[in-house]
PDB file of N, CA and C in Angstrom:
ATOM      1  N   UNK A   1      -4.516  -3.863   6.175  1.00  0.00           N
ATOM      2  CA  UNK A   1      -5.587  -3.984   5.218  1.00  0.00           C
ATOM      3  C   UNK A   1      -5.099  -4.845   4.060  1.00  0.00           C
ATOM      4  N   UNK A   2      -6.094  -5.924   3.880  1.00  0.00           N
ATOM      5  CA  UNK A   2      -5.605  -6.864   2.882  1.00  0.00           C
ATOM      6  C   UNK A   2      -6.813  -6.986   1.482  1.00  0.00           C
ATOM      7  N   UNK A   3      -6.076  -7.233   0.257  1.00  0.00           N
ATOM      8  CA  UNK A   3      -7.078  -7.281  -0.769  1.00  0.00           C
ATOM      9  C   UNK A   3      -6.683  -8.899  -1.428  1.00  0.00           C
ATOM     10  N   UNK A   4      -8.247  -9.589  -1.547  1.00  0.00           N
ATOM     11  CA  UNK A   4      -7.543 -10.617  -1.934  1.00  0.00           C
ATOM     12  C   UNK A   4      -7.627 -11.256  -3.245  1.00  0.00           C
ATOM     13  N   UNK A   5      -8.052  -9.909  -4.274  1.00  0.00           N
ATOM     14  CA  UNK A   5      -7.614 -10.187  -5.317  1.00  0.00           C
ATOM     15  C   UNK A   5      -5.822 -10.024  -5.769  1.00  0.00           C
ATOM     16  N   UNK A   6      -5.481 -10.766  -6.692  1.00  0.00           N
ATOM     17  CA  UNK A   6      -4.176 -10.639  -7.090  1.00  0.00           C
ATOM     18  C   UNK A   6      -3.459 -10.039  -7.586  1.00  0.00           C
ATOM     19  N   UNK A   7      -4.829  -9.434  -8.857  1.00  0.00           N
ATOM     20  CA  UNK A   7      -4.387  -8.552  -9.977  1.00  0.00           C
ATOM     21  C   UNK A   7      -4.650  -6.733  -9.429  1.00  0.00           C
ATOM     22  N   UNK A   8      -5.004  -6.864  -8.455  1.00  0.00           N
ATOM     23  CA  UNK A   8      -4.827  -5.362  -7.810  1.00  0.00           C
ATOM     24  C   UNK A   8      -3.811  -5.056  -6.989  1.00  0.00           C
ATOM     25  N   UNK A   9      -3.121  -4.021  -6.631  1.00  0.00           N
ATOM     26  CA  UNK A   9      -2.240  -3.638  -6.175  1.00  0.00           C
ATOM     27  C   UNK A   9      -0.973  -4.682  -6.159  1.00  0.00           C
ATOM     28  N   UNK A  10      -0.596  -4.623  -7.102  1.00  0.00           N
ATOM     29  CA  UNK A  10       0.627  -4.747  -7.820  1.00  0.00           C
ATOM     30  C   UNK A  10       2.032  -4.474  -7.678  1.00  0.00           C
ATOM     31  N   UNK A  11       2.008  -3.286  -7.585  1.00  0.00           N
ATOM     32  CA  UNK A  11       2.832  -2.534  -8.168  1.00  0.00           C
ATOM     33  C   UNK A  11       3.157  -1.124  -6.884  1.00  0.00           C
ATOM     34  N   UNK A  12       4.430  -1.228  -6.196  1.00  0.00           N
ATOM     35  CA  UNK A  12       4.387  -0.436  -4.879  1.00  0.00           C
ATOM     36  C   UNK A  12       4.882   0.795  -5.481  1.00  0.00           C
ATOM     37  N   UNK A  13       4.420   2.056  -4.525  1.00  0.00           N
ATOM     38  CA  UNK A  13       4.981   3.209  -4.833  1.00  0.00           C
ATOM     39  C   UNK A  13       6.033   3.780  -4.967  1.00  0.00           C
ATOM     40  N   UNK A  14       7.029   2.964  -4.312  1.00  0.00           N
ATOM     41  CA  UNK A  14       7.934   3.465  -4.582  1.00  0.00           C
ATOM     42  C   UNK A  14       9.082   3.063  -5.911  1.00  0.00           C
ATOM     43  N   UNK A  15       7.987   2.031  -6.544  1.00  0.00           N
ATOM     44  CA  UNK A  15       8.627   1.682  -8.008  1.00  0.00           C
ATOM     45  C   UNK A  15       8.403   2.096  -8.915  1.00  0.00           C
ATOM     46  N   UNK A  16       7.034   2.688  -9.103  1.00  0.00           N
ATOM     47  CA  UNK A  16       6.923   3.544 -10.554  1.00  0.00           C
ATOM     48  C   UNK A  16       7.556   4.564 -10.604  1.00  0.00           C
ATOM     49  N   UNK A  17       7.718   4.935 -12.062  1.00  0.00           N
ATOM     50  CA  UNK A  17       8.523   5.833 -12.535  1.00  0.00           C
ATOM     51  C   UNK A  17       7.709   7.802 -12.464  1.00  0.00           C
ATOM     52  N   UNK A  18       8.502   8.392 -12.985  1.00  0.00           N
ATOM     53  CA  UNK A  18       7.657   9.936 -13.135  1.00  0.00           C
ATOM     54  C   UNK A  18       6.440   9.993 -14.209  1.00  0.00           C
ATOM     55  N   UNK A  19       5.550  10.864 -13.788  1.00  0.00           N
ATOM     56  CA  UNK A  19       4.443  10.365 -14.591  1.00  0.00           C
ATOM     57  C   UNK A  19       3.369   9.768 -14.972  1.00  0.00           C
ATOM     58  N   UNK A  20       3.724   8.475 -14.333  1.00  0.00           N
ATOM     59  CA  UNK A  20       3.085   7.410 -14.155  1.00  0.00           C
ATOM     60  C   UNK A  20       1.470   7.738 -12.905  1.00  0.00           C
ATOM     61  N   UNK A  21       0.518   7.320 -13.286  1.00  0.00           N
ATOM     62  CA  UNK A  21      -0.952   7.641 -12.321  1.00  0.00           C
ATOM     63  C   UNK A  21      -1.476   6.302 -11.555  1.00  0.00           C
ATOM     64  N   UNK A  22      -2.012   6.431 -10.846  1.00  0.00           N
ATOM     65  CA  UNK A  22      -2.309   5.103 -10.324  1.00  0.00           C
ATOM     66  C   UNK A  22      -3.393   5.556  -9.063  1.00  0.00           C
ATOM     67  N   UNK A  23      -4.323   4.308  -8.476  1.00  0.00           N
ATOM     68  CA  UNK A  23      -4.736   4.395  -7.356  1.00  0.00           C
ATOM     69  C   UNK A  23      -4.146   3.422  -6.749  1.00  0.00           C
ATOM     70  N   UNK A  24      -4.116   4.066  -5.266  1.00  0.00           N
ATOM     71  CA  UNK A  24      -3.623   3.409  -4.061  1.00  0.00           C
ATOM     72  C   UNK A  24      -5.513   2.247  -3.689  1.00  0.00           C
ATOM     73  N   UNK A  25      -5.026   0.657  -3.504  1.00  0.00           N
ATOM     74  CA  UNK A  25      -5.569  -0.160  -3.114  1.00  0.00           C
ATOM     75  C   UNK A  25      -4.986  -1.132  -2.340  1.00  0.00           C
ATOM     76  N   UNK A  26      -3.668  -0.659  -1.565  1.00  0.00           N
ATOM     77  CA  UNK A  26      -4.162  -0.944  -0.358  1.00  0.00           C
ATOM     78  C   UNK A  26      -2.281  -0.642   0.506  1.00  0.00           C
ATOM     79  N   UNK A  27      -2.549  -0.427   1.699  1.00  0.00           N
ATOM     80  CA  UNK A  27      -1.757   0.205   2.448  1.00  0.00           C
ATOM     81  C   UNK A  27      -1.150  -1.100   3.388  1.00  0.00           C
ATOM     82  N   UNK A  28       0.222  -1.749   3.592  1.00  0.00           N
ATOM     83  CA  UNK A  28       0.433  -2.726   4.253  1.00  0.00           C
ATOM     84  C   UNK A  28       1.689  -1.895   5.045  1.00  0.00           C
ATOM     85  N   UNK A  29       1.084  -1.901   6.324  1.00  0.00           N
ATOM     86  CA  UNK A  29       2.419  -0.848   7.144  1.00  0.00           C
ATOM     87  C   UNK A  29       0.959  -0.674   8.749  1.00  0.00           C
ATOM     88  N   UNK A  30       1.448  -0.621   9.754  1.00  0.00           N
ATOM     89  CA  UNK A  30       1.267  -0.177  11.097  1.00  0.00           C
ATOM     90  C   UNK A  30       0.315   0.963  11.166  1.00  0.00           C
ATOM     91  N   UNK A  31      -0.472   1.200  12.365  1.00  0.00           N
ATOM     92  CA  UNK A  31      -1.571   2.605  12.427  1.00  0.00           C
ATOM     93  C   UNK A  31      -1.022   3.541  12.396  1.00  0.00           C
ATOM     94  N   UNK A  32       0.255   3.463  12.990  1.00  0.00           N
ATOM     95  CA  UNK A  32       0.518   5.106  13.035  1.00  0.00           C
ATOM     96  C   UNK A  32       1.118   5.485  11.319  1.00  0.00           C
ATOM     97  N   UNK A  33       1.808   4.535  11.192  1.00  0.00           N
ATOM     98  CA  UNK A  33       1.837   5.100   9.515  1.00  0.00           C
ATOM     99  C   UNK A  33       1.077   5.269   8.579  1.00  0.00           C
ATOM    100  N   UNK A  34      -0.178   4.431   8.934  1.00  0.00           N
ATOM    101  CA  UNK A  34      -1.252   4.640   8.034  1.00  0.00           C
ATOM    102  C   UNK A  34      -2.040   6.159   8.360  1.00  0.00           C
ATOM    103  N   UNK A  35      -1.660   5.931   9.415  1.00  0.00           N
ATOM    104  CA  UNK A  35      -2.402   7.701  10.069  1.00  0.00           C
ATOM    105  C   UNK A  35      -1.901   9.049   9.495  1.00  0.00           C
ATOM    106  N   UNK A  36      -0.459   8.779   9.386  1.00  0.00           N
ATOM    107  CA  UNK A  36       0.594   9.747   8.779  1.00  0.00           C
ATOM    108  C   UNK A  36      -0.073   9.931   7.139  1.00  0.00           C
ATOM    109  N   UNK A  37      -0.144   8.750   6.538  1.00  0.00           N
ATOM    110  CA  UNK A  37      -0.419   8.506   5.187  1.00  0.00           C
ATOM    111  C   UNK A  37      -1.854   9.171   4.823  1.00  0.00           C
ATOM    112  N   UNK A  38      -2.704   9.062   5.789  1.00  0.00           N
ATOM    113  CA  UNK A  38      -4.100   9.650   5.167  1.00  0.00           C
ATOM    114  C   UNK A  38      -4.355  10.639   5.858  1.00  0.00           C
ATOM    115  N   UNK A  39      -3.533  11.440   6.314  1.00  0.00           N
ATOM    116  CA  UNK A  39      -3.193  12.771   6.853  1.00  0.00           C
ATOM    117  C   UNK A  39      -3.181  13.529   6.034  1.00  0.00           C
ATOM    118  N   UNK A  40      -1.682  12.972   5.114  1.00  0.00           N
ATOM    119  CA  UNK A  40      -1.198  13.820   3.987  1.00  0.00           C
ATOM    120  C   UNK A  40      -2.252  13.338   2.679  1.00  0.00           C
ATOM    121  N   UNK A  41      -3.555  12.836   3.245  1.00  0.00           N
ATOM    122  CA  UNK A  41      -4.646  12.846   1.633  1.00  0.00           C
ATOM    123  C   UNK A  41      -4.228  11.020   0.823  1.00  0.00           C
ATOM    124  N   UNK A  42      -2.922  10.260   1.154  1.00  0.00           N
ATOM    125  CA  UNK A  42      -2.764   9.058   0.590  1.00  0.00           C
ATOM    126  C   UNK A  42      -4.191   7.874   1.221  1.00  0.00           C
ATOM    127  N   UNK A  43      -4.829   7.638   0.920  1.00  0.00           N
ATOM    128  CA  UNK A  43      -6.167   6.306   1.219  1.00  0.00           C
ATOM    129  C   UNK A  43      -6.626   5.333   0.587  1.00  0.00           C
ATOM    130  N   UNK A  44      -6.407   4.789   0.317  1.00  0.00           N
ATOM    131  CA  UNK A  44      -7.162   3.255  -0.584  1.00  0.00           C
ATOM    132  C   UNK A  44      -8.132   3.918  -1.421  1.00  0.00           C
ATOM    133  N   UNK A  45      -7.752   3.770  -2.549  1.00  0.00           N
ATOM    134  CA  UNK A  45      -9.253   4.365  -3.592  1.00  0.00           C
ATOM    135  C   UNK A  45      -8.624   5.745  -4.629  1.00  0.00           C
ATOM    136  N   UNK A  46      -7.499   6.303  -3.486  1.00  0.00           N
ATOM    137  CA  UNK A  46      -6.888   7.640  -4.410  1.00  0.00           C
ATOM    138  C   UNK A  46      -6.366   7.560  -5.395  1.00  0.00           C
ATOM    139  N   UNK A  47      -6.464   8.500  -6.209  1.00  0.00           N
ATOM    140  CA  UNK A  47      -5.741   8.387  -7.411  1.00  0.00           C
ATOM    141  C   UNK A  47      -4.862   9.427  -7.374  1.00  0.00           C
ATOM    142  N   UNK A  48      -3.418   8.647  -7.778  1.00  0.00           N
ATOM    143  CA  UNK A  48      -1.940   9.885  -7.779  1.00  0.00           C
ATOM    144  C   UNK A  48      -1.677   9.883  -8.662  1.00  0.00           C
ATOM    145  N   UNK A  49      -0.292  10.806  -8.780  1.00  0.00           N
ATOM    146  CA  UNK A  49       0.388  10.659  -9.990  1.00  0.00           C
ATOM    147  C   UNK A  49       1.817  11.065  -9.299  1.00  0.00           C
ATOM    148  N   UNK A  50       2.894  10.041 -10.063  1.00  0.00           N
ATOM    149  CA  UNK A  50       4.108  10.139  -9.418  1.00  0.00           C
ATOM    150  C   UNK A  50       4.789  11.536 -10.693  1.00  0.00           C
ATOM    151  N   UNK A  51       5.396  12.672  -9.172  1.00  0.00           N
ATOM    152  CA  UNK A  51       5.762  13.582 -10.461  1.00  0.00           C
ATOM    153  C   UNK A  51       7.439  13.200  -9.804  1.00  0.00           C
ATOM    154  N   UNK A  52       8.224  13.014  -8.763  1.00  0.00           N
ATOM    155  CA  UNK A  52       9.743  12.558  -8.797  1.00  0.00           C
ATOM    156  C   UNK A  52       9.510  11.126  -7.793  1.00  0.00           C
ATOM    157  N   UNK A  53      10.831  10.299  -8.859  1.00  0.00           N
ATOM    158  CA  UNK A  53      10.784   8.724  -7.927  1.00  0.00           C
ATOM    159  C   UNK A  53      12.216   9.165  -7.352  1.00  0.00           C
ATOM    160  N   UNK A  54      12.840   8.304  -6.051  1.00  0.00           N
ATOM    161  CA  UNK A  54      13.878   8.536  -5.558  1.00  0.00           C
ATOM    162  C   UNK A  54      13.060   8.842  -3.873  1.00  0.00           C
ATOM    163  N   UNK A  55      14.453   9.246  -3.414  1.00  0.00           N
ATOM    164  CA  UNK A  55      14.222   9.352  -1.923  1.00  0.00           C
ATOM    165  C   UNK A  55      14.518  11.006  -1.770  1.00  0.00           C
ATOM    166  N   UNK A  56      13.363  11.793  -1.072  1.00  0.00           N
ATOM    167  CA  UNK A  56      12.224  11.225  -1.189  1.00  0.00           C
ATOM    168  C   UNK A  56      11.679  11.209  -2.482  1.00  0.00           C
ATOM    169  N   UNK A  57      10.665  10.925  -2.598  1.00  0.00           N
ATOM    170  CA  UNK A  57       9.100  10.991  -3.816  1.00  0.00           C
ATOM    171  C   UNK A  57       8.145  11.834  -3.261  1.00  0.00           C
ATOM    172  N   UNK A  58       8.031  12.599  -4.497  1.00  0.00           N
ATOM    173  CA  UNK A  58       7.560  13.317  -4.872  1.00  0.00           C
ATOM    174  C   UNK A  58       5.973  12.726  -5.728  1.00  0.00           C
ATOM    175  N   UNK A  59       4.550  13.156  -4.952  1.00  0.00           N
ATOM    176  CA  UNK A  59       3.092  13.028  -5.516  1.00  0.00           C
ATOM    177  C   UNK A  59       2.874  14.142  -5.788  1.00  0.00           C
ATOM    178  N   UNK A  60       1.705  13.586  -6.707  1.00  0.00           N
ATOM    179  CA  UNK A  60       0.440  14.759  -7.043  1.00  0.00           C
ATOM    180  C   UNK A  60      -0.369  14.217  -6.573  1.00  0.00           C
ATOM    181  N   UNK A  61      -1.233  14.906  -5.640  1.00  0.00           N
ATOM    182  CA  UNK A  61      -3.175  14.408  -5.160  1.00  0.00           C
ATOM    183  C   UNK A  61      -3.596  15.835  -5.221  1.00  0.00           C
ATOM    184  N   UNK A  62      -4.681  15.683  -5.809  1.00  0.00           N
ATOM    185  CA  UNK A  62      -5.175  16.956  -5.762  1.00  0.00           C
ATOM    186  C   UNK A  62      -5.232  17.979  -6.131  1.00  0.00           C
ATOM    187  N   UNK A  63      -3.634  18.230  -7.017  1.00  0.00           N
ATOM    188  CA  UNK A  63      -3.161  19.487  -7.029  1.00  0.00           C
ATOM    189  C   UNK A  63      -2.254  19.725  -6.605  1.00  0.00           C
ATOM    190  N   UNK A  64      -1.503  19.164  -4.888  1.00  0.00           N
ATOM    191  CA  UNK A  64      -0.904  19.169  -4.280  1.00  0.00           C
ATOM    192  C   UNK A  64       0.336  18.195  -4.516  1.00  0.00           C
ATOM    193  N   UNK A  65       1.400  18.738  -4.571  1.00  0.00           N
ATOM    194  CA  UNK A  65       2.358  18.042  -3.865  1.00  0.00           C
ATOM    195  C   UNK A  65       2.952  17.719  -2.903  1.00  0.00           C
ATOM    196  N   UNK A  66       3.224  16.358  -2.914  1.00  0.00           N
ATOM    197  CA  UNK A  66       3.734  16.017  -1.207  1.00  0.00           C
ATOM    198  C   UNK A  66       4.707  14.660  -1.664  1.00  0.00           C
ATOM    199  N   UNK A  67       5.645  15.193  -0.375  1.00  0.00           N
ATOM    200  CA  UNK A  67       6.876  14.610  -0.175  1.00  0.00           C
ATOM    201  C   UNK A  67       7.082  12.938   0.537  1.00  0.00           C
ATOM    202  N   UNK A  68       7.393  12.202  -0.103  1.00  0.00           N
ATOM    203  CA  UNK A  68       7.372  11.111   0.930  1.00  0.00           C
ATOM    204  C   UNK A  68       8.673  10.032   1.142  1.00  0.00           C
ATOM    205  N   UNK A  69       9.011   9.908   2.125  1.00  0.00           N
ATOM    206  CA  UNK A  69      10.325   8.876   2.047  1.00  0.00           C
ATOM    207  C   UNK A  69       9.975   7.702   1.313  1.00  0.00           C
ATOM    208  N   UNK A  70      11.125   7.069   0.676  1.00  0.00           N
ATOM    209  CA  UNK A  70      11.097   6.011   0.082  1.00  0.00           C
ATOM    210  C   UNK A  70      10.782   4.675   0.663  1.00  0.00           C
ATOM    211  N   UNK A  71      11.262   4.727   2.080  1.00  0.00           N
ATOM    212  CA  UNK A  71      10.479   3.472   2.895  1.00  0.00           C
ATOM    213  C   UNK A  71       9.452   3.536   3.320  1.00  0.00           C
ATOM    214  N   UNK A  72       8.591   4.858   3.379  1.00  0.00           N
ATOM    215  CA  UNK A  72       7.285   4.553   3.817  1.00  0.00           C
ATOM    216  C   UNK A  72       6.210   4.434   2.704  1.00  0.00           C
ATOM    217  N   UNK A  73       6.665   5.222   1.044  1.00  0.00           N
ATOM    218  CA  UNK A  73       6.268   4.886  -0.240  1.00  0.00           C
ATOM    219  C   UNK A  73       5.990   2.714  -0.285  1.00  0.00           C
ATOM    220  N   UNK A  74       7.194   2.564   0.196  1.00  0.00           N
ATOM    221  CA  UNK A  74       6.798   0.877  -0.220  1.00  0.00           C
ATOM    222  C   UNK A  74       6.423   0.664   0.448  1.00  0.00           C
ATOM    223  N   UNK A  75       5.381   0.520   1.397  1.00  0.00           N
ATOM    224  CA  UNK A  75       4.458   0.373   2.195  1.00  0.00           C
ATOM    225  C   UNK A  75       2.742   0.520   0.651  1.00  0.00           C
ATOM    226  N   UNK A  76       2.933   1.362   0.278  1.00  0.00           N
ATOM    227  CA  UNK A  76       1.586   1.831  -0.299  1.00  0.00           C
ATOM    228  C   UNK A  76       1.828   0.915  -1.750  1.00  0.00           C
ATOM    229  N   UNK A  77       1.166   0.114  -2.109  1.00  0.00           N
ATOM    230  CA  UNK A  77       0.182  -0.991  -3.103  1.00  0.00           C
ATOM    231  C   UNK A  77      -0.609  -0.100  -4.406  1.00  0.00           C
ATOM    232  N   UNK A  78      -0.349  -0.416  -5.404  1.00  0.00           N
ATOM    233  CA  UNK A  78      -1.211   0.151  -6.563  1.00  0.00           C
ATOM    234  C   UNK A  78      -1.786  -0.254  -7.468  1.00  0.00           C
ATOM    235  N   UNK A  79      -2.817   0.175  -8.648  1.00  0.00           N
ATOM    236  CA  UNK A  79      -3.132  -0.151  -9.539  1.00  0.00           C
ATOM    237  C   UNK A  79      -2.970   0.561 -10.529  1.00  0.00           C
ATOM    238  N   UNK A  80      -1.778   0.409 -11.539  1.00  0.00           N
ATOM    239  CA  UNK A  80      -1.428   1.711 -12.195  1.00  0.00           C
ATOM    240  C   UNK A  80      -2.483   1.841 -13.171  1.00  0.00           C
ATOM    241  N   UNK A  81      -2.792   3.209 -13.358  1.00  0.00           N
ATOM    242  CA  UNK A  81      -3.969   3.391 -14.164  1.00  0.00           C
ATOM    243  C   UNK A  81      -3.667   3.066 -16.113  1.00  0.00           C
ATOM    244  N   UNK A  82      -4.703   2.989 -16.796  1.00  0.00           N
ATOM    245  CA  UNK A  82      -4.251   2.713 -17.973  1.00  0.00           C
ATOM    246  C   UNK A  82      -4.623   4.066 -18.778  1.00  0.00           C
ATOM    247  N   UNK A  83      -4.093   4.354 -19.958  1.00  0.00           N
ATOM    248  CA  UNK A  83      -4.798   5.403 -20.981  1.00  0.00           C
ATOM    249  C   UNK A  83      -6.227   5.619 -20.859  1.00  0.00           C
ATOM    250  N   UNK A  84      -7.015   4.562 -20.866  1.00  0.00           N
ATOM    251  CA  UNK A  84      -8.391   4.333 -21.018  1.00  0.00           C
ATOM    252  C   UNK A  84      -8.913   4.521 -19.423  1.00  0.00           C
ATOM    253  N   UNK A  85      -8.449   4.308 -18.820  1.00  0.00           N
ATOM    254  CA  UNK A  85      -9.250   4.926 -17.139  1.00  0.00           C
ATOM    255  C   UNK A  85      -8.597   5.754 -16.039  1.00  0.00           C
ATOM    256  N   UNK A  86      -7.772   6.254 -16.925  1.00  0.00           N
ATOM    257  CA  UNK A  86      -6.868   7.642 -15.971  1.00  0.00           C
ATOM    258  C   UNK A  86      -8.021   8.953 -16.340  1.00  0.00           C
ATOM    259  N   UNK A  87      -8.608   9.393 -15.067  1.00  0.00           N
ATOM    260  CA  UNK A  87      -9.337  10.853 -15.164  1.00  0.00           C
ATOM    261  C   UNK A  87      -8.471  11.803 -15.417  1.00  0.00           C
ATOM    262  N   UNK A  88      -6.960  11.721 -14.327  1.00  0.00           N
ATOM    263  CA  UNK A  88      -6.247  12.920 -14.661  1.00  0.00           C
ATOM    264  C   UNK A  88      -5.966  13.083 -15.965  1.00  0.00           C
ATOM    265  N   UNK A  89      -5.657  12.283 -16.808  1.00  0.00           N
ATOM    266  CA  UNK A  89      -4.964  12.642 -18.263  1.00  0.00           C
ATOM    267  C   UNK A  89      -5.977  12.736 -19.319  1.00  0.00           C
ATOM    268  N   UNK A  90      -7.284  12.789 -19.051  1.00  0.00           N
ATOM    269  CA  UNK A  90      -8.682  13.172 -19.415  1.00  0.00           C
ATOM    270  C   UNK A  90      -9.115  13.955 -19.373  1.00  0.00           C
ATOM    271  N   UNK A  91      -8.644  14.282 -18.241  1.00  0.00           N
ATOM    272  CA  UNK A  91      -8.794  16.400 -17.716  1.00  0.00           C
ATOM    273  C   UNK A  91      -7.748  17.222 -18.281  1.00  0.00           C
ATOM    274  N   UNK A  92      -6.829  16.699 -18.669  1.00  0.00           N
ATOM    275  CA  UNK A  92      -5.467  17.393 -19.116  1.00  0.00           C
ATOM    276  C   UNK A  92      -5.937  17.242 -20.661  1.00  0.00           C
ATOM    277  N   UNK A  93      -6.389  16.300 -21.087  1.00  0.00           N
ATOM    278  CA  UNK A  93      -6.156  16.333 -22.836  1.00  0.00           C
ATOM    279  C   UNK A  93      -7.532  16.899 -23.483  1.00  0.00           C
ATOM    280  N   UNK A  94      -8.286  17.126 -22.690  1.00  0.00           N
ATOM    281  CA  UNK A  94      -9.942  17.718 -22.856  1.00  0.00           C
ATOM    282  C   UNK A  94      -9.891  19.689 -23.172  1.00  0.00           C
TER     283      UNK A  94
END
């Protein structure tokens, strides 16, 4: 899956730091990994939040945490969210 704007997905998962929120826009990796990936809830459009970077990484979706190796993290593309359009930290400071 390809996006062919420039200024979206940026920034791979397995580089941001703790903390940090973002949606996944777009997934560059094979079916079966993509299958694995939106198994565990990761899909183009989601919004995470990285709570540990390292091998593995550590998400939030949902509520949930989930574990992911570091080589299949850089596979997944982002748009890190800003102050002004992060829901999670809207729901947290409300």
């Amino acid at each position: 899956m390809t996006i062919a704007s420039t200024d979206i997905g940026k920034t791979r998962l397995d580089e941001l730091a703790p903390r940090t929120c973002a949606i996944i826009r777009r997934i560059e990796t094979d079916g079966e990994e993509v299958q694995r990936l939106k198994s565990l809830g990761l899909c183009v459009g989601r919004q995470i939040e990285v709570v540990k970077s390292g091998d593995p990484l550590i998400v939030k979706i949902f509520g949930s945490r989930i574990g992911l190796s570091a080589s299949l993290a850089a596979h997944v593309w982002l748009e890190v969210c800003t102050p002004d359009n992060c829901t999670q930290r809207k729901i947290v400071l409300t």
